[in-house]
Protein backbone atom coordinates (compact mmCIF):
# COMPACT_ATOMS: atom_id res chain seq x y z
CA UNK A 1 8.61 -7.08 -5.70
CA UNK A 2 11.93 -6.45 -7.28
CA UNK A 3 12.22 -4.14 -10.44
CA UNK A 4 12.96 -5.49 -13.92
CA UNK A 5 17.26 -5.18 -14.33
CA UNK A 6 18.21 -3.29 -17.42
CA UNK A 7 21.55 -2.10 -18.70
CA UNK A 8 20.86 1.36 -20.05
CA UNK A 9 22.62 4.23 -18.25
CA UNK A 10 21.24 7.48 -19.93
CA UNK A 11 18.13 7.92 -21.83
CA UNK A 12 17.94 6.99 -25.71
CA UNK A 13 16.81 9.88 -27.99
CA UNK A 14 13.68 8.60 -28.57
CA UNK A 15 13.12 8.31 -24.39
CA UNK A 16 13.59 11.89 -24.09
CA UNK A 17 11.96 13.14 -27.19
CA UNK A 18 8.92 11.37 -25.15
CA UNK A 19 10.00 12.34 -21.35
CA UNK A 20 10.12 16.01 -23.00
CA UNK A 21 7.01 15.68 -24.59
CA UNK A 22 5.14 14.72 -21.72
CA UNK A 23 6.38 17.69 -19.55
CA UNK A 24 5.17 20.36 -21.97
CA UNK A 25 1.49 18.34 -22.48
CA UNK A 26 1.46 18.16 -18.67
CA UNK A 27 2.11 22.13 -17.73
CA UNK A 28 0.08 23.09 -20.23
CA UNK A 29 -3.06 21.08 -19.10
CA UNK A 30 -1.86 22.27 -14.87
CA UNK A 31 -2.65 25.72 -16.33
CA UNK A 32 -5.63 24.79 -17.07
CA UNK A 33 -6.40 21.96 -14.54
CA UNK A 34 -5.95 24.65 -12.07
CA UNK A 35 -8.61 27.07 -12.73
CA UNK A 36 -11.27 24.72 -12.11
CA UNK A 37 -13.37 25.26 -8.71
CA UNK A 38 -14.58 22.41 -6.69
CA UNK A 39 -17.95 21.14 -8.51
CA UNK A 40 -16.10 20.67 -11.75
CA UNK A 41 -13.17 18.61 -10.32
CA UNK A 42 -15.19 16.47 -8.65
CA UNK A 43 -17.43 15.85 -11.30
CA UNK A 44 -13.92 14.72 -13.41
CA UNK A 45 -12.98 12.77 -10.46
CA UNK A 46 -16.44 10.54 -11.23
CA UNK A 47 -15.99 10.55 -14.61
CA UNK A 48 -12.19 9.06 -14.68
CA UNK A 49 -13.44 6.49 -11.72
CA UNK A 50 -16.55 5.19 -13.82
CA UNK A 51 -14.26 5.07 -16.45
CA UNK A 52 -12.08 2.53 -15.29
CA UNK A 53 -14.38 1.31 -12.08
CA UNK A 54 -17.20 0.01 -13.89
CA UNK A 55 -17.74 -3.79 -13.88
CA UNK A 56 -17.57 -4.32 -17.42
CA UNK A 57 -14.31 -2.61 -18.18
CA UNK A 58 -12.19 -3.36 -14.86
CA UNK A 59 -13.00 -7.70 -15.95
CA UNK A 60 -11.55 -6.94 -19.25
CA UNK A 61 -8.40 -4.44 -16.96
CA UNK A 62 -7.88 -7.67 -14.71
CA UNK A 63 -7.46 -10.12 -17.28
CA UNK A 64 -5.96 -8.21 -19.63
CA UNK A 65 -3.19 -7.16 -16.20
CA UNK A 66 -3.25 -10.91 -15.03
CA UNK A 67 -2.18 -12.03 -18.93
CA UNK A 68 0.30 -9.62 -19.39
CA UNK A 69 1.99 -10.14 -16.34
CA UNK A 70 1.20 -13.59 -15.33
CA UNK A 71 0.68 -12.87 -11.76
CA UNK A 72 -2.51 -12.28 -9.83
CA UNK A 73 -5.82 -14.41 -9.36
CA UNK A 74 -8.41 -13.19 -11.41
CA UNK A 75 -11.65 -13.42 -8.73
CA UNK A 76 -10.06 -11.33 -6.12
CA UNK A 77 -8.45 -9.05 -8.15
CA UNK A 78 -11.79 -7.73 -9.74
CA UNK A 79 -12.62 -6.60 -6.57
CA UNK A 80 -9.98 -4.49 -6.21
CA UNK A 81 -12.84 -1.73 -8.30
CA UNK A 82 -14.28 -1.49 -5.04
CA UNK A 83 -11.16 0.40 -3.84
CA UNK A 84 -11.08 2.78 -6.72
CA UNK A 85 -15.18 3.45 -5.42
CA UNK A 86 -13.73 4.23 -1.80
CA UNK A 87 -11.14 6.37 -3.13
CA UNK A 88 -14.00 8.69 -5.08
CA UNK A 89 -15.50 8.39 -1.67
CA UNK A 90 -13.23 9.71 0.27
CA UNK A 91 -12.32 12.45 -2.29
CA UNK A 92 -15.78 13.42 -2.97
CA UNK A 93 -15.97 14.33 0.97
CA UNK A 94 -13.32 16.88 1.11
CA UNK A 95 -12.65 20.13 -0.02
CA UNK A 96 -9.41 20.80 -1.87
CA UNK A 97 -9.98 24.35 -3.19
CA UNK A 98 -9.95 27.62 -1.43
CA UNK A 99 -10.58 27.31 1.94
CA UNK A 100 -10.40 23.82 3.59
CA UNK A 101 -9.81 24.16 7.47
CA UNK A 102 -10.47 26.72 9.63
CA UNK A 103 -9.20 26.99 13.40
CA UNK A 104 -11.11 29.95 15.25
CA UNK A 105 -8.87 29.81 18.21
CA UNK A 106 -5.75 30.23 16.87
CA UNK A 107 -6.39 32.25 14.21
CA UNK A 108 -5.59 29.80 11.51
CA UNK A 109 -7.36 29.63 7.73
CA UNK A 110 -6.10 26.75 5.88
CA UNK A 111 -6.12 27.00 1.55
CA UNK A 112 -5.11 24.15 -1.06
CA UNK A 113 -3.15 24.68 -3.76
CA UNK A 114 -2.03 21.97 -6.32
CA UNK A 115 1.12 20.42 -5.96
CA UNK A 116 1.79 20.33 -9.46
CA UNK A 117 3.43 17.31 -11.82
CA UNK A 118 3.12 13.98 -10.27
CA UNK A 119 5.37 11.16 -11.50
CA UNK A 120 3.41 7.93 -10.58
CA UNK A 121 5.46 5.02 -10.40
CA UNK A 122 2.82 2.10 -11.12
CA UNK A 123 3.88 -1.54 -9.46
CA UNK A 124 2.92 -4.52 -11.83
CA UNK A 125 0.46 -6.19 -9.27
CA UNK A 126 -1.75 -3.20 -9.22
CA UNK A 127 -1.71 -1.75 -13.16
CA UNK A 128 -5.23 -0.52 -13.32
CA UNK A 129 -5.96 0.11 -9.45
CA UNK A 130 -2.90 2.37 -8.60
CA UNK A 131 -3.50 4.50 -12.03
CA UNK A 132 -7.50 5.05 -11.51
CA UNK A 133 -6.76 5.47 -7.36
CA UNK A 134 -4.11 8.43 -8.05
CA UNK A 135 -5.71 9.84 -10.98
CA UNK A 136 -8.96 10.49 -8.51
CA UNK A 137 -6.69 12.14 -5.61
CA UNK A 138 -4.31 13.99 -8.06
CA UNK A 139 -7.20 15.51 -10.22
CA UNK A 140 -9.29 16.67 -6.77
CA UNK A 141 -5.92 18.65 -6.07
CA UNK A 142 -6.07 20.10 -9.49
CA UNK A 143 -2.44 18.41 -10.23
CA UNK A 144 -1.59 16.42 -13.33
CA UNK A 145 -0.18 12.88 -13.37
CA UNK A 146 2.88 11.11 -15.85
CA UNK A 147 2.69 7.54 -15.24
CA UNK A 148 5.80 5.44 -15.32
CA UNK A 149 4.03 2.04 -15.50
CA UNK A 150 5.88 -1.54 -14.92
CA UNK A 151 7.62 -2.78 -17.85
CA UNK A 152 5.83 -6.65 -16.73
CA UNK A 153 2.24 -4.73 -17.14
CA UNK A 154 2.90 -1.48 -19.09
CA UNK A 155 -0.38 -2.28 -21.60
CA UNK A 156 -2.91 -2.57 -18.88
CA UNK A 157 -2.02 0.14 -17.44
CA UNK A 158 -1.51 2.33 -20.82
CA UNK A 159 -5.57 1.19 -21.45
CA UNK A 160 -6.18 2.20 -18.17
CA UNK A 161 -5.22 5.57 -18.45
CA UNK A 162 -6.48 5.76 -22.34
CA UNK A 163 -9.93 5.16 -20.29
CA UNK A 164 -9.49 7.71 -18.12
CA UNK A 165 -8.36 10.42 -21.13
CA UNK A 166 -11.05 9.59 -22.90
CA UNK A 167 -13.04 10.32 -19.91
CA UNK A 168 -11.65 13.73 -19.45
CA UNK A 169 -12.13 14.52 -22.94
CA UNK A 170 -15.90 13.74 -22.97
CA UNK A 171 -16.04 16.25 -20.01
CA UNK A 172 -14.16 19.21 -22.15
CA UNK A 173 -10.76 19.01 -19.79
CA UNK A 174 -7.16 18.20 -21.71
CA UNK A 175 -6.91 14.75 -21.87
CA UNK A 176 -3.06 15.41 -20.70
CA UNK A 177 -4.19 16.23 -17.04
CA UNK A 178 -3.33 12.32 -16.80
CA UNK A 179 -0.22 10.55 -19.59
CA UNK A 180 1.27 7.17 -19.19
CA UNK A 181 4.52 6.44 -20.94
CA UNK A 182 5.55 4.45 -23.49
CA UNK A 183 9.30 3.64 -23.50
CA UNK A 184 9.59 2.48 -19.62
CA UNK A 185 12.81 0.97 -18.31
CA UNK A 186 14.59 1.86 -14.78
CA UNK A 187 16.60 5.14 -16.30
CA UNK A 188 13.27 6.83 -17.97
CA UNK A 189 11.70 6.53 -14.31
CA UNK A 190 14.45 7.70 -12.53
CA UNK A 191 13.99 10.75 -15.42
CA UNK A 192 10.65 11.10 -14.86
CA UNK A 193 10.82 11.05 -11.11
CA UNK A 194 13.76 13.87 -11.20
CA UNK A 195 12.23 16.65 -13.46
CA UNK A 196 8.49 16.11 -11.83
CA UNK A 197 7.13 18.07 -8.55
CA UNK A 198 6.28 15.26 -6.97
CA UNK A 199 6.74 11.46 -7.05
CA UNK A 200 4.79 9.23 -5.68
CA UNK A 201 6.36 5.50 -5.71
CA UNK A 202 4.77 2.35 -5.39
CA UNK A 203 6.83 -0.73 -5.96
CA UNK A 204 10.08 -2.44 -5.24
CA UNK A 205 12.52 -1.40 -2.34
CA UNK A 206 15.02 0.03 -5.07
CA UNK A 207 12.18 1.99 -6.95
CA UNK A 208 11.15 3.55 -3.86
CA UNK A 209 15.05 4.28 -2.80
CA UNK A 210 15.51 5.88 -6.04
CA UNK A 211 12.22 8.09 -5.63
CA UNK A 212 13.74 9.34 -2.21
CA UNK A 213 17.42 9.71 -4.29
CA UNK A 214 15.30 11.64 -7.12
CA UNK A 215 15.89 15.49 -5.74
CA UNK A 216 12.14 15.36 -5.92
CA UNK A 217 10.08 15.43 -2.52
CA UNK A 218 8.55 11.87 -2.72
CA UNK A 219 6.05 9.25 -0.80
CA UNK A 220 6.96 6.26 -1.14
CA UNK A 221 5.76 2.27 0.53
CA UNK A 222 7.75 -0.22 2.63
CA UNK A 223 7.96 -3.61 2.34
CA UNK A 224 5.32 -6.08 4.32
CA UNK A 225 5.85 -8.80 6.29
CA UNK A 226 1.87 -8.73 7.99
CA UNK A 227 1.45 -10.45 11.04
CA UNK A 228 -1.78 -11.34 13.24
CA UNK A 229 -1.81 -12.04 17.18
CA UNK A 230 -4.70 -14.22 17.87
CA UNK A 231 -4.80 -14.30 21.44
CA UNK A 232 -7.26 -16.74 23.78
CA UNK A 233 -10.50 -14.68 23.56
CA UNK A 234 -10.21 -14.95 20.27
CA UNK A 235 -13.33 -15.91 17.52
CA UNK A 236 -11.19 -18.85 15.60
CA UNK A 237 -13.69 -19.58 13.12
CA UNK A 238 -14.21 -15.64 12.08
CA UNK A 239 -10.54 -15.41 12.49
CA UNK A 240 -9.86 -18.74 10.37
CA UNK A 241 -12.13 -17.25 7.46
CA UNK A 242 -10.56 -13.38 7.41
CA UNK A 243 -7.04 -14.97 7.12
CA UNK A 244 -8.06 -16.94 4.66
CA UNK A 245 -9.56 -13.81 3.04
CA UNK A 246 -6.42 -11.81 3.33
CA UNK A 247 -3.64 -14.60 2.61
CA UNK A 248 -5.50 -15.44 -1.06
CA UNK A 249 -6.43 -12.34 -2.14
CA UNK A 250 -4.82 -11.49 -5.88
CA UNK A 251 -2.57 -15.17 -4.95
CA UNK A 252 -1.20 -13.60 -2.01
CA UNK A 253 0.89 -10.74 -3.72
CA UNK A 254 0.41 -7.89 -1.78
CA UNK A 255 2.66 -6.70 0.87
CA UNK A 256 -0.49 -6.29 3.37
CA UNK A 257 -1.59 -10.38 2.61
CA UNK A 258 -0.79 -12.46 6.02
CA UNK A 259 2.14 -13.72 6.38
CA UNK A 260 2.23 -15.03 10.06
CA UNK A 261 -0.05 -15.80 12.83
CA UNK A 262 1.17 -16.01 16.46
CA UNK A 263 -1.77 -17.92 18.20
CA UNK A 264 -1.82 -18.64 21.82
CA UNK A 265 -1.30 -21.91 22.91
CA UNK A 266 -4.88 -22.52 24.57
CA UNK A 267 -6.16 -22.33 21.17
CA UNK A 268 -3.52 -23.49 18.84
CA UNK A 269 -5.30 -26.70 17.49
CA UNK A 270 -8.45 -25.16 17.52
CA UNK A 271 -7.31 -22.36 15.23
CA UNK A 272 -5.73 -24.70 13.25
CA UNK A 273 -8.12 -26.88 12.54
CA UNK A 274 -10.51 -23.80 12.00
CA UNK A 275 -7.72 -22.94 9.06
CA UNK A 276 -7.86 -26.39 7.40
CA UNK A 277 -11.88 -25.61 7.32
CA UNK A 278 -11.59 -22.97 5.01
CA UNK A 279 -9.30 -24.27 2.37
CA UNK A 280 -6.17 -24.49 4.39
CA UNK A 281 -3.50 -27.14 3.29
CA UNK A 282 -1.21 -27.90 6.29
CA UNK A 283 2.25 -29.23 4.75
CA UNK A 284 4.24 -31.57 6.58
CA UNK A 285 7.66 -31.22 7.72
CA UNK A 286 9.13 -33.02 4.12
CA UNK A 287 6.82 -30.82 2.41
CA UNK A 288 7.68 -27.58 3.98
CA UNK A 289 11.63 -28.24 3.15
CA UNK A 290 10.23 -28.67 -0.60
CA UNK A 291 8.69 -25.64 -0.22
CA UNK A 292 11.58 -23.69 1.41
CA UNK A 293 13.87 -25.15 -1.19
CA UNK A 294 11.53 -23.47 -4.21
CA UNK A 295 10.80 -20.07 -2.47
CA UNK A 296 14.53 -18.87 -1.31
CA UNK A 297 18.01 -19.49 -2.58
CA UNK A 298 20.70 -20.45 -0.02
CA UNK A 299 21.83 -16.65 0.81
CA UNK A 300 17.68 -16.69 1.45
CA UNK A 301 16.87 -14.30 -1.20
CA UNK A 302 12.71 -14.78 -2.17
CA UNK A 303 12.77 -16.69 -5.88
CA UNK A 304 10.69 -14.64 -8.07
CA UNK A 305 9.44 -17.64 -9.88
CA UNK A 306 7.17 -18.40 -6.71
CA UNK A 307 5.80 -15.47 -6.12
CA UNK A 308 1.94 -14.73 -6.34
CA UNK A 309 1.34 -18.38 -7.38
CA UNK A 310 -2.06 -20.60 -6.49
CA UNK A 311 -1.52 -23.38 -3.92
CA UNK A 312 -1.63 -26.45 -6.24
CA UNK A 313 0.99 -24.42 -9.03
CA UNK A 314 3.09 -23.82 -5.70
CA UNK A 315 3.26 -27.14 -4.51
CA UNK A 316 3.98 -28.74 -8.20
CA UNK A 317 6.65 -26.81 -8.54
CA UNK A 318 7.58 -27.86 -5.28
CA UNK A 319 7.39 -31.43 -5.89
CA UNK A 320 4.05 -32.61 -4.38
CA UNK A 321 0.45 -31.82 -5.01
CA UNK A 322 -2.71 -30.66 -2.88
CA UNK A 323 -5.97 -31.49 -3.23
CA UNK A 324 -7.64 -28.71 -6.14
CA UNK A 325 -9.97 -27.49 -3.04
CA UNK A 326 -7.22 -26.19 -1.20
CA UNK A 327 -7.14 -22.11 -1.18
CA UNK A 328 -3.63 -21.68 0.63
CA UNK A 329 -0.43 -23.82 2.43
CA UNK A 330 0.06 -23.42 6.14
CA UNK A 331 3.80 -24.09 7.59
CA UNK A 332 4.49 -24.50 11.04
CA UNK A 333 6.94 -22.01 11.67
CA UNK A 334 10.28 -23.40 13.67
CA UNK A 335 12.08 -20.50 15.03
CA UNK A 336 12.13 -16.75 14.11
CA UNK A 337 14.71 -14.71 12.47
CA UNK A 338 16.68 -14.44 9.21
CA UNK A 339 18.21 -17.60 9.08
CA UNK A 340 14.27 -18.74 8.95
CA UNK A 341 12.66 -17.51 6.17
CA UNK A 342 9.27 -18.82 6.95
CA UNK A 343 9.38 -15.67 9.16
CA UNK A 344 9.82 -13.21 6.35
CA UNK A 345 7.57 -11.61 3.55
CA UNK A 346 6.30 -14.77 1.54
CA UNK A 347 3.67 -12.68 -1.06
CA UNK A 348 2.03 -15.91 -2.21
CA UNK A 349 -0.43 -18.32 -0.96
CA UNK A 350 1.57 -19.33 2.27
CA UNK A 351 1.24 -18.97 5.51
CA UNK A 352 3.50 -19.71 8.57
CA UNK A 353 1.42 -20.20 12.08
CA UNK A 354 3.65 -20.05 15.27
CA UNK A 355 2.61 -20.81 18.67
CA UNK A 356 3.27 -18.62 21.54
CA UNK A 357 3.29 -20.55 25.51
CA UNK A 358 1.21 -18.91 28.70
CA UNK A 359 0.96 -14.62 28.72
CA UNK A 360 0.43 -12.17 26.28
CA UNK A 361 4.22 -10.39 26.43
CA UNK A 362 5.32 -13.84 24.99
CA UNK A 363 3.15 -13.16 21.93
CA UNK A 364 4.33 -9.26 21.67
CA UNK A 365 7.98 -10.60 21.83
CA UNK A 366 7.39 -13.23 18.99
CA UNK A 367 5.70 -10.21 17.24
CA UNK A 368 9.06 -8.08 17.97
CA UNK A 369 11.21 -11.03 16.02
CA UNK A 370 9.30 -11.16 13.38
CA UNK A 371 9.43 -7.43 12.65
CA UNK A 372 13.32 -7.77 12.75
CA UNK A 373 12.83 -10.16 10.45
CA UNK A 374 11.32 -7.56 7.63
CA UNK A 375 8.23 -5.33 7.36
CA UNK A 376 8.79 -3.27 9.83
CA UNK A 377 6.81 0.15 9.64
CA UNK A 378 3.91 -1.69 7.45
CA UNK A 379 1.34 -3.38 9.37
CA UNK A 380 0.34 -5.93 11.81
CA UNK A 381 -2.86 -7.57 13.67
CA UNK A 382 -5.04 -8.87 16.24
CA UNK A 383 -8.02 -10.67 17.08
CA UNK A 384 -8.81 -10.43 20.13
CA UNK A 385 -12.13 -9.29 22.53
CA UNK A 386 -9.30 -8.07 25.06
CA UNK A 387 -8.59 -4.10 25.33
CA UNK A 388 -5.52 -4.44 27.09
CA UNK A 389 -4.01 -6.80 24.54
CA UNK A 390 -5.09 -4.04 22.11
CA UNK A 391 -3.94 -1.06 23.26
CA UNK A 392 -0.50 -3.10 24.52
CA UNK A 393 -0.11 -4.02 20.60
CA UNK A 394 -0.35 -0.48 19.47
CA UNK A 395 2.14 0.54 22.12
CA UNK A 396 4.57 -2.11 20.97
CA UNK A 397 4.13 -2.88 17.27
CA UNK A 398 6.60 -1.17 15.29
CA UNK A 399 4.17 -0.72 12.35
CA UNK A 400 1.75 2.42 11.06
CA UNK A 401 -1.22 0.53 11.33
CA UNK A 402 -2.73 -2.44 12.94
CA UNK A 403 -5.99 -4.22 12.15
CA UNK A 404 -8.41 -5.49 15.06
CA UNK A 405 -10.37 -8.70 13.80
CA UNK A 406 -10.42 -7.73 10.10
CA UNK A 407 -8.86 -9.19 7.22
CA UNK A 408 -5.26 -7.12 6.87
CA UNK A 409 -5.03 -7.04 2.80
CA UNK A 410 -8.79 -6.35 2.48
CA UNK A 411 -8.43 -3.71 5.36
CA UNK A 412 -5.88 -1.75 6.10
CA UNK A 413 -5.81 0.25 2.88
CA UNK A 414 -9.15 1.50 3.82
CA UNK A 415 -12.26 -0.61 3.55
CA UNK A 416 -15.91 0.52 3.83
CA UNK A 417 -16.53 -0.99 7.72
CA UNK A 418 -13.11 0.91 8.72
CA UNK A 419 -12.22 4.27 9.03
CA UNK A 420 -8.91 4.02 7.71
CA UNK A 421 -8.12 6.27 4.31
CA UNK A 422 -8.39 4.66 1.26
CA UNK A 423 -5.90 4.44 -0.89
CA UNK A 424 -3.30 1.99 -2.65
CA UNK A 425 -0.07 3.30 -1.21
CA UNK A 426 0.66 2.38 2.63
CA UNK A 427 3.62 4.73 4.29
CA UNK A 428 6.06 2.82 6.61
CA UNK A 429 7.52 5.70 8.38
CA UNK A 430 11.16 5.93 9.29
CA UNK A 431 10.81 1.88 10.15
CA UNK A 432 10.23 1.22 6.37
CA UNK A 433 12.12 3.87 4.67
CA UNK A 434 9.27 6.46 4.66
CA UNK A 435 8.65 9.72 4.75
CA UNK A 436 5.13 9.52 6.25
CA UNK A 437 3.47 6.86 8.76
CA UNK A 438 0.08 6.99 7.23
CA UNK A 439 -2.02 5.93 4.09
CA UNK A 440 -1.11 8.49 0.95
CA UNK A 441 -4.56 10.18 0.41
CA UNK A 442 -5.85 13.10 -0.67
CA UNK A 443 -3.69 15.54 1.76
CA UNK A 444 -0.56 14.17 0.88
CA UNK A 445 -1.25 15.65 -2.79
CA UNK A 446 -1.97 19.13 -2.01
CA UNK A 447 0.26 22.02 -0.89
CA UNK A 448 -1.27 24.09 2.08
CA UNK A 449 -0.80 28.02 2.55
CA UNK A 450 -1.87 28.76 6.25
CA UNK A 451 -3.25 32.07 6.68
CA UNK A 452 -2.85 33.48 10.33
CA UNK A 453 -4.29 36.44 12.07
CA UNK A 454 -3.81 37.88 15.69
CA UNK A 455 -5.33 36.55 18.99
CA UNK A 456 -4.87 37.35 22.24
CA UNK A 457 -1.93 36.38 23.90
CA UNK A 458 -1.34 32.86 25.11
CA UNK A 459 1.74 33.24 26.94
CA UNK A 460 2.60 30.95 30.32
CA UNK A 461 4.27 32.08 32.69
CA UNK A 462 7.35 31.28 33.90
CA UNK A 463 6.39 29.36 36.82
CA UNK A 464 4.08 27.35 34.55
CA UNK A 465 6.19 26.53 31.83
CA UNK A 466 9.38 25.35 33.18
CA UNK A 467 8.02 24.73 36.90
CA UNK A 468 9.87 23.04 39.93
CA UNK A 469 13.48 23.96 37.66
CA UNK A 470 12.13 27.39 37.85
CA UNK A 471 14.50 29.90 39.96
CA UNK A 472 13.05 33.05 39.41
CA UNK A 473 16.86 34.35 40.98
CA UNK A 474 18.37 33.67 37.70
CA UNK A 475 16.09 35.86 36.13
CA UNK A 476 17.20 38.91 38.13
């Protein structure tokens, strides 16, 4: 989503009094942050998740996030606290202090060290989740955390860190190992982001440029686009009701919610009709121009007023109305590219279904388009009972992960049936802007010193390492 537009060039007085502030709380509590051993940072990495995780408080997080910002559906954003318990899960399994990984063989002894001041950029769809999910990663690591929240949901996510503080403070640590500031606009993050150790940005396209621009090292997300092949072996029903489960969760406004499905042609209307069974609303041809019209301007830039919106509000403000049963729109998609913006990121409740004629390379070139399109580097699907469909997907999806009959949004940040990390910031790779091709977890927030010692020599020969171009007469 795109970043709020403000005028301001250079900090106001009152900006940096607060930006200065914040550095001197943070070292002061990374000195101390970082003498703790491995039983009492985890036992601070429970406390901050409880904190925030619990029922109770996230329901009064979600609405309070869903008011402020007026985006979001309230049901499937609450559980969103089952991520945060995934995240402790993960962390809880893995060492981050002293000695982590040891390689016999070659001689290797791995150690963690903290990487220091993190400058979390916080996107508005995710103001509690992305706070509590990096506060339990960044406090494992022994680093501290400034949080540069969205100026659309700044409050929720101030509480949510006051939670977490509190938390900390109950527990005897500085409250400062985690701060969330006040006076955010684009120039105070671009502030915070410079004088940090590391930033870690999750949000619009120009946030995340400017977090690579920073002179800080950074990790930052791509933009999605997330398409599913659902190829003739296929379950359509169990396929139907995951897509649904993806394309409405939070109103459709995460960059991992389906956006396309490429079906084969042998089960088109079956998958179709499988769809309309589990809330679908299939728009007709007048409908989807209304649609089109509301969504994208003429140069095809995505109207923000759209975005994250639930069916019926969609189609009102469209100019026709669905039945109040209906859980998402389905558009047949026409052609692919970027005069057709059906085939780009949509984060709402629509979805565009394409058909794809006789073999499987049809469907993989389709895929290819849509990619072209936008989202490439962020993540793509299949159902399918076929291996060689699967493995010639991951060969030829330009995307760092791909989901195999699961719901994408639910999934592919990590989900308890998947082995996937959890977390709530997705890597692109190169394809998306990235510096890394994976899910940002507990690694990427660490600093490793590799210790080696001497083993025996594992030098190839000549003949072995270079062999048929080997001319042992130009060695003379």
């Amino acid at each position: 989503m795109g970043e709020v537009k403000v005028r301001a060039t250079e900090l106001t007085e009152e900006q940096q009094q607060e930006l200065d502030l914040a550095f001197e709380k943070a070292r002061k509590a990374l000195a101390i942050i970082e003498t703790y051993d491995q039983e009492r940072v985890d036992r601070l990495c429970q406390a901050v998740a409880w904190a925030v995780a619990n029922k109770k408080t996230f329901a009064r997080l979600v609405e309070m996030g869903i008011e402020e910002s007026r985006l979001g559906d309230p049901e499937s954003r609450m559980n969103k606290r089952f991520k945060i318990r995934g995240i402790l899960r993960d962390a809880l399994r893995q060492k981050s202090i002293g000695i982590i990984e040891e390689i016999p063989e070659k001689g290797i002894v791995k150690y963690a060290k903290p990487v220091g001041i993190i400058a979390s950029i916080v996107p508005t769809t995710n103001p509690d989740l992305t706070p509590a999910g990096t506060a339990i990663y960044a406090i494992k690591a022994r680093d501290v955390v400034i949080y540069s929240p969205h100026p659309r949901s700044k409050k929720t996510s101030f509480e949510t860190v006051r939670l977490m503080r509190e938390a900390l403070e109950r527990e005897g640590a500085p409250a400062d190992i985690l701060q969330c500031l006040t006076n955010v606009n684009i120039p105070m993050t671009k502030a915070l982001m410079a004088r940090a150790d590391l930033a870690l940005a999750t949000g619009g396209k120009d946030m995340v440029k400017s977090a690579y621009s920073s002179g800080t090292p950074a990790y930052g997300v791509g933009a999605g686009n997330a398409t599913m092949i659902i190829d003739e072996t296929a379950d359509t029903a169990d396929a139907a009701k995951n897509t649904m489960l993806s394309k409405t969760s939070d109103f459709g406004s995460g960059c991992s919610s389906d956006g396309n499905l490429i079906i084969s042609d042998k089960i088109f209307d079956d998958m179709l009709e499988q769809l309309q069974k589990v809330g679908g609303y299939l728009a007709n041809e007048e409908e989807k121009a209304k649609l089109r019209a509301v969504m994208w301007d003429d140069e095809g830039h995505r109207l923000p007023t759209t975005v994250a919106l639930a069916p019926q509000k969609l189609a009102e403000i469209a100019g026709f109305s669905i039945p109040d049963d209906r859980k998402f729109i389905i558009v047949r998609g026409d052609k692919i590219g970027k005069e057709y913006p059906f085939s780009g990121e949509k984060l709402t409740t629509l979805l565009a279904v394409y058909k794809y004629e006789g073999e499987f390379e049809n469907a993989l070139d389709m895929m290819r388009a849509v990619y072209e399109v936008g989202g490439k580097g962020h993540s793509c699907g299949i159902y399918s009972f076929n291996d060689d469909h699967i493995h010639r997907l991951g060969m030829a999806a330009p995307v760092s992960r791909i989901m195999v009959r699961q719901p994408q949004s639910k999934a592919n940040a990590g989900a308890f049936n998947n082995g996937m990390p959890m977390t709530s910031s997705l890597g692109c790779g190169t394809w998306g802007g990235n510096i890394v091709s994976e899910n940002v977890h507990l690694k990427h927030y660490m600093n490793t010193t590799w210790v080696s010692r001497p083993i025996p020599e594992d030098k190839p020969s000549d003949e072995e390492l270079f062999g048929e171009f080997f001319n042992p007469e130009l060695e003379k």
